[in-house]
Protein backbone atom coordinates (compact mmCIF):
# COMPACT_ATOMS: atom_id res chain seq x y z
CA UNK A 1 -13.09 -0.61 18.15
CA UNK A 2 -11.16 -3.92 17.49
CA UNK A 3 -8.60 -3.68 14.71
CA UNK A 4 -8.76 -5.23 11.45
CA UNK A 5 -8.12 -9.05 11.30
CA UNK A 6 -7.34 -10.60 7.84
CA UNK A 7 -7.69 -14.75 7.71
CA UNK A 8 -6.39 -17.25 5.11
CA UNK A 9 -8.52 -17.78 1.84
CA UNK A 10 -8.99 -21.63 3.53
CA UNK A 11 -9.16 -23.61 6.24
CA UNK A 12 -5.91 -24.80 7.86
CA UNK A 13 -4.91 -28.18 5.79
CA UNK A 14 -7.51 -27.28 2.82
CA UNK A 15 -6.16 -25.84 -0.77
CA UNK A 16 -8.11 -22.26 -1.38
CA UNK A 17 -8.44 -20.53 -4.30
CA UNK A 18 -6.30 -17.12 -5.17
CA UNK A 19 -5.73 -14.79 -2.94
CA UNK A 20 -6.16 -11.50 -4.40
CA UNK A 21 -9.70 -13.03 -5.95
CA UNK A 22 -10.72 -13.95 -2.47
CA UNK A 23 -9.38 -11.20 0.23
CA UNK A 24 -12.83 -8.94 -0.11
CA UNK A 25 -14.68 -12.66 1.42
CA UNK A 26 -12.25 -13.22 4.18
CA UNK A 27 -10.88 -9.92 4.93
CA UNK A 28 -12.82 -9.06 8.14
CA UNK A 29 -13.82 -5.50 9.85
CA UNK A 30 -15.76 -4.26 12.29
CA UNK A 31 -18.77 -2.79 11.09
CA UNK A 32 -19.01 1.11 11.13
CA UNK A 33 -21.30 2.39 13.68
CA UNK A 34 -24.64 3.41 13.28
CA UNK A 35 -24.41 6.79 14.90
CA UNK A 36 -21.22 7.43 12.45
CA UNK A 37 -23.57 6.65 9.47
CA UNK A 38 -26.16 9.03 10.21
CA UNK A 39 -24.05 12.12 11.09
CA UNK A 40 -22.68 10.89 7.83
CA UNK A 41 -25.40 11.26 5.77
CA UNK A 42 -26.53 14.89 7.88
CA UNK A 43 -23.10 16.45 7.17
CA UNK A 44 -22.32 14.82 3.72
CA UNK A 45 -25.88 14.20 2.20
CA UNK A 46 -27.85 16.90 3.89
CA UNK A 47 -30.41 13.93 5.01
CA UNK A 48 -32.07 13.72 8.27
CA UNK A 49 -32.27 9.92 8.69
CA UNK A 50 -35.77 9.29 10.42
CA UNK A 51 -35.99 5.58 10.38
CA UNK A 52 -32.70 3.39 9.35
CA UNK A 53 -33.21 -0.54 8.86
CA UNK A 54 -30.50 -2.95 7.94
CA UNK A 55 -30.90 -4.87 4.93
CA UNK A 56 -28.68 -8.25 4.03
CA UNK A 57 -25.61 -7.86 2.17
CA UNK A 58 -22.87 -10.29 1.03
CA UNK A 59 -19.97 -7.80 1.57
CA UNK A 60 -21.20 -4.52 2.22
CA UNK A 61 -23.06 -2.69 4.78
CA UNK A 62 -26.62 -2.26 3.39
CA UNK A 63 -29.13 0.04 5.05
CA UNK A 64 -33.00 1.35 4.53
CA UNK A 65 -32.80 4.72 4.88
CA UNK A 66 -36.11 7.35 5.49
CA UNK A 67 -35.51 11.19 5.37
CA UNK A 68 -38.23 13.12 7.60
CA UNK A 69 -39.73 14.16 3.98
CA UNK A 70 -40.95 10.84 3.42
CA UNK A 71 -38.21 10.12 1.13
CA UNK A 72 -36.68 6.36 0.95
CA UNK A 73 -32.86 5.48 0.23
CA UNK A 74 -30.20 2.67 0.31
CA UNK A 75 -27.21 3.59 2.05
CA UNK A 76 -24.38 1.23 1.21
CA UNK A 77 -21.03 1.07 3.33
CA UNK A 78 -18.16 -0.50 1.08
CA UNK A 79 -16.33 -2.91 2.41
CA UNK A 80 -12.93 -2.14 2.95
CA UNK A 81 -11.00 -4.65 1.07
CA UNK A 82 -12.98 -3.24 -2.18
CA UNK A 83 -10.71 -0.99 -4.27
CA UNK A 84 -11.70 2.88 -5.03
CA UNK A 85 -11.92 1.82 -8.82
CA UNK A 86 -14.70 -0.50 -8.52
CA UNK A 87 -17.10 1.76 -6.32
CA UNK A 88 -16.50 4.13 -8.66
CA UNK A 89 -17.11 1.72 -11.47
CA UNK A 90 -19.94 0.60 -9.97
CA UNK A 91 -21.52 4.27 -9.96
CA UNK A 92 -20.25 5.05 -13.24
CA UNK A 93 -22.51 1.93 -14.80
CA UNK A 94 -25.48 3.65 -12.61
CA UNK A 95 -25.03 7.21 -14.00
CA UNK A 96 -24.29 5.51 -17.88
CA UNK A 97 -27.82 3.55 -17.50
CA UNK A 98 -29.73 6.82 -16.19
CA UNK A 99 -28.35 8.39 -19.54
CA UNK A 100 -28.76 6.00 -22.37
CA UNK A 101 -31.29 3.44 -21.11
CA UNK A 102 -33.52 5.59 -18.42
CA UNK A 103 -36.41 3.27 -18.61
CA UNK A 104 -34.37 0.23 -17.20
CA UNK A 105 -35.58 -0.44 -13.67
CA UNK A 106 -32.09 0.61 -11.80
CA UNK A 107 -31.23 2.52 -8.84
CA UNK A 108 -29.74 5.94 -9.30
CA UNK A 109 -26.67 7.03 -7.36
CA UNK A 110 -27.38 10.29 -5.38
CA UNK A 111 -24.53 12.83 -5.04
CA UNK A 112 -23.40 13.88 -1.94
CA UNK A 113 -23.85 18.07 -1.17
CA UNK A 114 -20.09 18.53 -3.08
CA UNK A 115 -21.29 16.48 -6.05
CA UNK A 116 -19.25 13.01 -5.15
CA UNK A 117 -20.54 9.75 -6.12
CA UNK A 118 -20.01 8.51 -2.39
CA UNK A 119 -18.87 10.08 1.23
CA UNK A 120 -15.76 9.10 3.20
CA UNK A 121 -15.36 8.31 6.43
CA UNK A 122 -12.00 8.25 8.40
CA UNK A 123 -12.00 5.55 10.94
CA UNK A 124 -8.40 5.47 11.44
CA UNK A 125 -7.64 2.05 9.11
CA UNK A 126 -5.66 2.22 5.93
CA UNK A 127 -8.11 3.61 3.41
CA UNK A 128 -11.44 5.91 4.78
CA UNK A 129 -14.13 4.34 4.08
CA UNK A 130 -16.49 4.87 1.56
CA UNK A 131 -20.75 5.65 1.60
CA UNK A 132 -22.83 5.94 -1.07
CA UNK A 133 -26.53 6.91 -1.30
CA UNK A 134 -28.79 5.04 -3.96
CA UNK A 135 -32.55 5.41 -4.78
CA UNK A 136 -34.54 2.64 -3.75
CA UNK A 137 -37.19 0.96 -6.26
CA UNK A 138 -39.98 -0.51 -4.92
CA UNK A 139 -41.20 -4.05 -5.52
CA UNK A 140 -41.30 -8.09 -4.42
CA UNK A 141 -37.99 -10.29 -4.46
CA UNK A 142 -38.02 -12.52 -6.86
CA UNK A 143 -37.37 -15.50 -4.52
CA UNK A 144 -40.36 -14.48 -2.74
CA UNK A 145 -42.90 -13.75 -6.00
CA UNK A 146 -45.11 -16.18 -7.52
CA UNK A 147 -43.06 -17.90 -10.67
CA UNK A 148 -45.02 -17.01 -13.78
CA UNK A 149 -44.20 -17.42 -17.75
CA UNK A 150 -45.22 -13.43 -17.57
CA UNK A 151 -41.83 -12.72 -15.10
CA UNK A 152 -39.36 -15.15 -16.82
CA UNK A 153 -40.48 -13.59 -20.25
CA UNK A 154 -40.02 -9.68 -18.51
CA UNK A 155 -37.03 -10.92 -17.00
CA UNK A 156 -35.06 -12.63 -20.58
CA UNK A 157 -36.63 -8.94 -22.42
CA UNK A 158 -35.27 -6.42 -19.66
CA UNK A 159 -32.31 -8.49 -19.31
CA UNK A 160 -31.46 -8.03 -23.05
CA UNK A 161 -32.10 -4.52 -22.83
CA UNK A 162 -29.12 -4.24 -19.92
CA UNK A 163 -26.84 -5.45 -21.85
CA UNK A 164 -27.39 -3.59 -24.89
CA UNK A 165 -26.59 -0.57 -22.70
CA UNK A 166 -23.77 -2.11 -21.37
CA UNK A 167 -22.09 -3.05 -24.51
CA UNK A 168 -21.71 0.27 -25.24
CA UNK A 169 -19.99 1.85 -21.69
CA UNK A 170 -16.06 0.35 -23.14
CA UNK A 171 -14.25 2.62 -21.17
CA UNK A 172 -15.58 0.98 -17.03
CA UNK A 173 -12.70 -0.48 -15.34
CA UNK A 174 -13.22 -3.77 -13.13
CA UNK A 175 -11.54 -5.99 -11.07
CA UNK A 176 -9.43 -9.18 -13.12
CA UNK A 177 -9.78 -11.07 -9.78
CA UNK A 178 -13.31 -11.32 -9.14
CA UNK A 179 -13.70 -14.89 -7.60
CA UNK A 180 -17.35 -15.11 -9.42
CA UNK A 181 -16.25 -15.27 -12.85
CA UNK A 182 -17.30 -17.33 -14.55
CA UNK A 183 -14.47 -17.24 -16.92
CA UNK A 184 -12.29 -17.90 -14.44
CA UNK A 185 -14.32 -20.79 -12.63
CA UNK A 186 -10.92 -22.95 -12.39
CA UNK A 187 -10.11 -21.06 -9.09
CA UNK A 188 -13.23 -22.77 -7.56
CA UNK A 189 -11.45 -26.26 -7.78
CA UNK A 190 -9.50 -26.18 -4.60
CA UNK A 191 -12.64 -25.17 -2.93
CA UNK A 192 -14.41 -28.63 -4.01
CA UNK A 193 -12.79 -29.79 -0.73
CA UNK A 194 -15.20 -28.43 1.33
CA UNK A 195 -18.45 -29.93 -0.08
CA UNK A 196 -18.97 -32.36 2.85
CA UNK A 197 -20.57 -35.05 0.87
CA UNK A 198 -18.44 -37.80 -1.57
CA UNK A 199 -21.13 -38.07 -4.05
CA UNK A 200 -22.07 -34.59 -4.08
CA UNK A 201 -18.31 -33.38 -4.50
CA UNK A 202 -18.48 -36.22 -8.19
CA UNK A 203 -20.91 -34.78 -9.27
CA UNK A 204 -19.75 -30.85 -8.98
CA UNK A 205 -16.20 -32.72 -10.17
CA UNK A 206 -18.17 -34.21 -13.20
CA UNK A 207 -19.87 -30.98 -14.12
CA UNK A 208 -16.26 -28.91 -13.82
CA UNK A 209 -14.33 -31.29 -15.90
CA UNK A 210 -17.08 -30.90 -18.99
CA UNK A 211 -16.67 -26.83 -18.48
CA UNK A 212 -12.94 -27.49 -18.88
CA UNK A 213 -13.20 -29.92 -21.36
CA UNK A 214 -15.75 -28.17 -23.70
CA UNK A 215 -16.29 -24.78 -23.02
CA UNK A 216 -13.58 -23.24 -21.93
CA UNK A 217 -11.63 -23.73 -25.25
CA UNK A 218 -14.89 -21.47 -26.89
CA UNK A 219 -15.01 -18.72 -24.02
CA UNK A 220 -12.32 -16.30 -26.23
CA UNK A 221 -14.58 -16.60 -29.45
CA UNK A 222 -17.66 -15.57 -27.54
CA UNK A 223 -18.83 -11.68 -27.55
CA UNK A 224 -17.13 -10.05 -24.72
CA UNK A 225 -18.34 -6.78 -22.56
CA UNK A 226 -19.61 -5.76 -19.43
CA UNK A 227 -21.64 -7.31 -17.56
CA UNK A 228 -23.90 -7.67 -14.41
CA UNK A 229 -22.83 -10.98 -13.14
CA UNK A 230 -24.99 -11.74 -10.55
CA UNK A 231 -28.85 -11.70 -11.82
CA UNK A 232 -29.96 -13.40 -9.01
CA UNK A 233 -33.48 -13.97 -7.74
CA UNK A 234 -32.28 -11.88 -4.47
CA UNK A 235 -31.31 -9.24 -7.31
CA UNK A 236 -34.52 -8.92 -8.81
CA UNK A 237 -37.61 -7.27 -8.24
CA UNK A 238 -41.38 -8.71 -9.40
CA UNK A 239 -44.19 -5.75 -9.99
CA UNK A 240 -47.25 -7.62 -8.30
CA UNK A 241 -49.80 -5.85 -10.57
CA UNK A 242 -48.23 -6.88 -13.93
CA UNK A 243 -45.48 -10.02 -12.64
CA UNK A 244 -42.97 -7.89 -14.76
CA UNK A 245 -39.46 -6.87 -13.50
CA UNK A 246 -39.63 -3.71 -12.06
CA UNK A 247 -35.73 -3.34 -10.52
CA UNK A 248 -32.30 -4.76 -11.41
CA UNK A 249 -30.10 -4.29 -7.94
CA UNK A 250 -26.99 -5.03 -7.45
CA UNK A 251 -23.59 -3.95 -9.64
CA UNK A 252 -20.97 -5.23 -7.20
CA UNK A 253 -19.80 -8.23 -9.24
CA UNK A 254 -19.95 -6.46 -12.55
CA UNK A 255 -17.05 -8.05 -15.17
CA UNK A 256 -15.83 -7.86 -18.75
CA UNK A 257 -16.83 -11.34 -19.95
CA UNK A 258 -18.30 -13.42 -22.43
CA UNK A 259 -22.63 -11.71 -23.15
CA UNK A 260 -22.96 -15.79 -22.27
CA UNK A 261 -21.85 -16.07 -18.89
CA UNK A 262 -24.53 -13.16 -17.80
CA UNK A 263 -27.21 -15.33 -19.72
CA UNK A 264 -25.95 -18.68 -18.12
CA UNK A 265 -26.11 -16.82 -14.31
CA UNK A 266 -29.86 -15.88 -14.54
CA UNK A 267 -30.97 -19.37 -15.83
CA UNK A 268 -29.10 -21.25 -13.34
CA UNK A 269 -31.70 -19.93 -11.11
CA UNK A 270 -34.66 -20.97 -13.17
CA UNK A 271 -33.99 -24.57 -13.29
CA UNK A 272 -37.71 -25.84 -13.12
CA UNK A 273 -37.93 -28.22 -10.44
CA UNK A 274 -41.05 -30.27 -12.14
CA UNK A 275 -41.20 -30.90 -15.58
CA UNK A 276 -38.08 -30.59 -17.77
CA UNK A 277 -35.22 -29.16 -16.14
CA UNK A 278 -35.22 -26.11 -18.74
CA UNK A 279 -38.56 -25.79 -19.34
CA UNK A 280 -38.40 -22.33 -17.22
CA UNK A 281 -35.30 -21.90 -18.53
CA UNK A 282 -36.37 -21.68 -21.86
CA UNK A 283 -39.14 -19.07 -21.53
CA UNK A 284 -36.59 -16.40 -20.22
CA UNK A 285 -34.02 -17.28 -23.16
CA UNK A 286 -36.35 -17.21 -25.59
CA UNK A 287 -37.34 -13.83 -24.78
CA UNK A 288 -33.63 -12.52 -24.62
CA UNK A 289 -33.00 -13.75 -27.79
CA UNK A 290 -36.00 -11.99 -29.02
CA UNK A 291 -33.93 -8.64 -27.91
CA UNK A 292 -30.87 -10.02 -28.86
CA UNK A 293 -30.29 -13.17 -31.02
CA UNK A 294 -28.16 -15.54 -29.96
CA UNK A 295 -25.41 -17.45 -31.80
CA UNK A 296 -25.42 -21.03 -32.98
CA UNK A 297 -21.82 -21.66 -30.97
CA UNK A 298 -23.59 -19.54 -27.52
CA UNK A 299 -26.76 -21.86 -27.23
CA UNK A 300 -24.12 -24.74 -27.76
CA UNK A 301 -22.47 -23.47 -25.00
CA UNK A 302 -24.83 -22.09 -22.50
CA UNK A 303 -25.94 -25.59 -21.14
CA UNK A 304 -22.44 -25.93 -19.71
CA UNK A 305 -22.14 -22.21 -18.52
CA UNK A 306 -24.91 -22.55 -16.81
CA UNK A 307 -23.96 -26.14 -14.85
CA UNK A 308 -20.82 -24.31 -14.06
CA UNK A 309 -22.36 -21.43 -12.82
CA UNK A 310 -24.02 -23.98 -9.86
CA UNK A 311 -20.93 -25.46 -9.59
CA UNK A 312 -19.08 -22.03 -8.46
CA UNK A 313 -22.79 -21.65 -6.12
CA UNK A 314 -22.04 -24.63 -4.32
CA UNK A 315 -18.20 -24.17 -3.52
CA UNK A 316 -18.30 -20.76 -3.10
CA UNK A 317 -21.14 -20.89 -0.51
CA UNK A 318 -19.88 -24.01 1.59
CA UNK A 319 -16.34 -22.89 1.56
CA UNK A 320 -17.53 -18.87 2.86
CA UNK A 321 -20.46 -20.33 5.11
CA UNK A 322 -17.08 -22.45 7.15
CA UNK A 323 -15.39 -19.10 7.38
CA UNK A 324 -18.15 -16.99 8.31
CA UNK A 325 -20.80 -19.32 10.30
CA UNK A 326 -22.34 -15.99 12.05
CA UNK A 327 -23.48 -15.48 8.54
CA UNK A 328 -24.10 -18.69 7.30
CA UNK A 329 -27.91 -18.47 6.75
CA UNK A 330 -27.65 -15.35 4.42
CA UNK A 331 -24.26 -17.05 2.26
CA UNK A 332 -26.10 -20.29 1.65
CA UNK A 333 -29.68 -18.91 0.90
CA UNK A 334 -29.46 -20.73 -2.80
CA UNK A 335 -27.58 -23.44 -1.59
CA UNK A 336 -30.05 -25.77 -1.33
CA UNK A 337 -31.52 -24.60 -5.33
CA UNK A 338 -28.19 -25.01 -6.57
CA UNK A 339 -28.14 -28.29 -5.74
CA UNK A 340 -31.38 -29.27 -6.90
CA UNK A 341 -30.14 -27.57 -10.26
CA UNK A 342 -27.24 -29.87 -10.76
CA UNK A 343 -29.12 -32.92 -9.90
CA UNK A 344 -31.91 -32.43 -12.10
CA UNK A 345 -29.66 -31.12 -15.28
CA UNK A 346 -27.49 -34.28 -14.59
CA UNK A 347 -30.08 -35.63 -16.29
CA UNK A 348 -29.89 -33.48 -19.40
CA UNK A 349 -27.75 -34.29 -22.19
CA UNK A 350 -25.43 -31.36 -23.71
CA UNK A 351 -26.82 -32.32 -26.71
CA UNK A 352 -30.72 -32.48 -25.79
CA UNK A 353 -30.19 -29.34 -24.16
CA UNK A 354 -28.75 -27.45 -27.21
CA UNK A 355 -31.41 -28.65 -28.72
CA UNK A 356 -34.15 -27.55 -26.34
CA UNK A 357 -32.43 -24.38 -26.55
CA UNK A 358 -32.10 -23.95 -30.46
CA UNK A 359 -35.91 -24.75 -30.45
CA UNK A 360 -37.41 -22.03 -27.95
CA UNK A 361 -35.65 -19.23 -29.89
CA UNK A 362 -37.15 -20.54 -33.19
CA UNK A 363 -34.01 -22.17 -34.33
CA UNK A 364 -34.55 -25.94 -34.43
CA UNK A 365 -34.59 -25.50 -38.26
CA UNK A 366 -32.05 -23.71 -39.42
């Protein structure tokens, strides 16, 4: 096996962003062996693995796992460059969900035979490194289901009901240099660089200077906790009897941030590509704030969130996809949407949006 090689956070003679919010992205390993995974789960799980199918994965490792009882799992191998403290975080969130919320559609973290949230393995490097076991739910991708009200409505309602159970875990400890917060989305400017075109790279400019300009002097007023941070349509499962969502996946980027920034992530993806650009938008908002109502100063605010979200898409993705081209397909795979989303909402007005906004949760009047 190779040893570990650990590249720049750019390319030579571009700016990149900070290094400690970047080195899980460019910090590069051989992956660990399948063999090594299996006697792995026999020895530390107690599983005999039947049938074993890789599944994509930004960072980690990600396998389909089958025990010879019929039994189906997602094995995850953590990258290296991810501290102890957020793997454990991340099953910490799993177990508090299973406690307080046990109807929300989430995976469940299964315990090794000595009770541990995940297994080591020692491959030699600095740090062993670490397996864990999760349940897997059953169901269609949301990039892949048919868009319906029905799933944007199930999606804003079992949204809401996430973070209400997250609100109330204060003791989770995350990374403060998580390159995809949004909080944070400053460190993306360097990255800017990369977007090939001139008048793409205005308009992602355009959309970065209003975020700096207007909402990041309201971010510290906003209601601050935990969140998911990455309610993505690859994220997401669609039940195709009822179009509801029927499995949240995913914890890896979880944050202490602004309620806001979680809501702004899941409608960058519905930007409705016919019609009003938040017609689709509004549907799943609507419903959230059904759950949980929003502020007057957080529908002000979300239009921008949500542009910069697609901002951090775009620069994020072309900058990894020129440091890892082997994996370019899977790193730009909402690329192209993100795009689409800042063209159309260029057309959008922060003001027409707030109001769009204040109207589909019933509060055009007050």
């Amino acid at each position: 096996m190779s040893t570990e090689t650990r590249q720049g956070g750019a390319l030579p003679g571009k700016p990149g962003p900070d290094t400690h919010a970047t080195e899980v992205f460019t910090h590069i390993v051989d992956k660990v062996p399948l063999d090594t995974i299996v006697v792995t789960l026999r020895k530390q799980y107690g599983i005999e693995c039947v049938a074993l199918e890789m599944l994509s994965g930004e960072r980690d490792q990600n396998y389909r796992i089958a025990d010879r009882h019929g039994a189906t799992f997602v094995c995850k191998v953590s990258h290296p460059s991810e501290p102890a403290r957020v793997t454990q975080t991340q099953a910490q969130v799993l177990r508090h969900l299973a406690r307080v919320a046990p109807s929300l559609p989430v995976q469940r973290v299964v315990p090794t035979l000595a009770g541990e949230d995940f297994a080591k393995i020692d491959l030699g490097r600095d740090e062993p490194v670490r397996v864990r076991l999760l349940t897997y739910l059953h169901g269609t991708p949301m990039h892949q289901a048919t868009a319906s009200v029905t799933t944007r409505r199930s999606l804003g309602t079992t949204h809401a009901q996430l973070i209400a159970a997250l609100a109330i875990l204060t003791d989770a400890e995350t990374t403060p240099d998580l390159l995809w917060d949004l909080t944070h989305i400053q460190r993306v400017r360097p990255l800017l660089a990369h977007l090939r075109s001139v008048s793409d790279r205005r308009l992602a400019e355009c959309f970065l200077r209003d975020f700096e300009h207007h909402a990041q002097p309201r971010v510290s007023s906003l209601r601050q906790q935990l969140i998911h941070n990455d309610l993505n349509p690859y994220n997401l499962l669609v039940d195709d009897n009822t179009a509801g969502i029927c499995g949240v996946l995913d914890f890896g980027d979880l944050v202490a941030a602004p309620m806001l920034n979680d809501i702004a992530i899941a409608s960058s993806y519905l930007i409705s590509a016919h019609g009003h650009p938040l017609d689709d938008v509004c549907d799943y908002v609507a419903a959230f704030h059904r759950e949980i109502p929003l502020r007057h100063e957080e529908i002000d605010t979300l239009f921008l969130l949500i542009a910069g979200r697609l901002v951090m898409t775009v620069a994020i993705t072309e900058w990894r996809a020129t440091l890892h081209p082997e994996n370019r397909k899977y790193i730009l795979r909402n690329n192209p949407a993100a795009w689409l989303g800042l063209r159309r909402l260029s057309t959008v007005s922060l003001e027409e949006a707030g109001a769009r906004f204040r109207k589909a949760c019933g509060l055009d009047g007050a």
